[in-house]
Protein backbone atom coordinates (compact mmCIF):
# COMPACT_ATOMS: atom_id res chain seq x y z
CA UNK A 1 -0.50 17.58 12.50
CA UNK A 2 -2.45 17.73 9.01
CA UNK A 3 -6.20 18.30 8.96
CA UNK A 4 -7.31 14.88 8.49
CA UNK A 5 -8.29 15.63 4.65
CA UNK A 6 -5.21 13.27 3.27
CA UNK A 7 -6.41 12.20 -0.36
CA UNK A 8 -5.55 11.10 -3.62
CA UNK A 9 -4.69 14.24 -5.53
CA UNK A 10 -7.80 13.78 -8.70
CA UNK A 11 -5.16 15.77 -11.10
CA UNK A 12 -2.78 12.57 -11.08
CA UNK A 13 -3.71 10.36 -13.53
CA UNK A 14 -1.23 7.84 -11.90
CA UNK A 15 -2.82 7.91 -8.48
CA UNK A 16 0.46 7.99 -7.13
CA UNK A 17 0.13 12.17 -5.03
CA UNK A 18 -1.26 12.64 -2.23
CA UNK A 19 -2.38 15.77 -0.55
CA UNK A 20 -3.27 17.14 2.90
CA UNK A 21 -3.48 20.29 4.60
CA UNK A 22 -1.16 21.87 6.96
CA UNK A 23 -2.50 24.36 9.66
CA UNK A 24 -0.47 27.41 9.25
CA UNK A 25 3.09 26.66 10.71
CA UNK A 26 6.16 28.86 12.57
CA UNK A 27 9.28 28.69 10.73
CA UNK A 28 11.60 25.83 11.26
CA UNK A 29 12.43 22.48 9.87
CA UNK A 30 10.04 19.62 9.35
CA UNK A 31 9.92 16.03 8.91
CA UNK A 32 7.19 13.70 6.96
CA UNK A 33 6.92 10.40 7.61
CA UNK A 34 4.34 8.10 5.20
CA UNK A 35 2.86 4.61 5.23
CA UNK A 36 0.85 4.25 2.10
CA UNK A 37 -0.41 0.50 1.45
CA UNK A 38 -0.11 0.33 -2.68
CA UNK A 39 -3.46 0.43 -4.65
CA UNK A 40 -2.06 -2.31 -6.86
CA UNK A 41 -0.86 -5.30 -4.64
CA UNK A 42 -1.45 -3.88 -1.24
CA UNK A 43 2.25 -3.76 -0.38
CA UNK A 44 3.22 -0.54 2.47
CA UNK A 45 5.80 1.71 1.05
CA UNK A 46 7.40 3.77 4.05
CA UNK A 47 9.26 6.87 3.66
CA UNK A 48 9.91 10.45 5.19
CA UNK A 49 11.09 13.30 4.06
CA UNK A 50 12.00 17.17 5.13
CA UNK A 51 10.82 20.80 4.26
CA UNK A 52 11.32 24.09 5.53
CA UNK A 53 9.31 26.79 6.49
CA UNK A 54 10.96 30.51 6.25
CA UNK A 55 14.27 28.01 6.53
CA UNK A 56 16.44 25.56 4.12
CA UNK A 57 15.23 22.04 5.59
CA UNK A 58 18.32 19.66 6.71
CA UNK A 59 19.74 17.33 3.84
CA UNK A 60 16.76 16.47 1.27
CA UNK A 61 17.77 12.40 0.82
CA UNK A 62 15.50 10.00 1.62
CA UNK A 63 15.70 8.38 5.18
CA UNK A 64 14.90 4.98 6.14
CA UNK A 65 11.20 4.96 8.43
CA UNK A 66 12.18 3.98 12.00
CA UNK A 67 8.30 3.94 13.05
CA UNK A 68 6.07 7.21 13.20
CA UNK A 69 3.98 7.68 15.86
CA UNK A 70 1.35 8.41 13.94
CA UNK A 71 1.09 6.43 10.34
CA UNK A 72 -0.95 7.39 7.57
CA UNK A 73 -2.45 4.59 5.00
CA UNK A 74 -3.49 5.93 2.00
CA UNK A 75 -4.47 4.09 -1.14
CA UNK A 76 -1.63 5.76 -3.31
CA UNK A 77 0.98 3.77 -4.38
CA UNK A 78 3.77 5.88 -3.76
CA UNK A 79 4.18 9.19 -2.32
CA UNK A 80 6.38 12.18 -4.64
CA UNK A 81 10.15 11.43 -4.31
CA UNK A 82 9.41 7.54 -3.30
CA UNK A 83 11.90 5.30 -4.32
């Protein structure tokens, strides 16, 4: 769904943010799922998380990744709100 412009956000001296572009999207609830392989030792971390547009997402906690369709590797370590 993002734009394809996923990168390491160059304001994070840790390397550990990433950023990507959204197309504009109708209100509702969302859900992100990540795969980033670590920078360090190569390692994936896996995650998701939810945010709402116009609407309070669903429960914020962090929920176990049961396999997106679609995984994203990235070269950052973590992802905000990782483990």
């Amino acid at each position: 769904m993002d734009l394809g412009d996923g990168r390491v956000d160059p304001d994070d001296l840790e390397r550990k943010t990433m950023l990507v572009t959204l197309p504009p999207l109708p209100p509702g609830d969302y859900w992100v799922y990540y795969l980033a392989a670590s920078a360090e030792d190569g390692h994936d971390e896996a995650g998701s998380f939810t945010f709402g547009v116009g609407v309070v997402p669903p429960g914020r906690e962090r929920h176990a990744l049961a396999g997106p369709r679609r995984p994203w590797r990235t070269s950052a370590p973590s992802c905000p709100g990782g483990t």
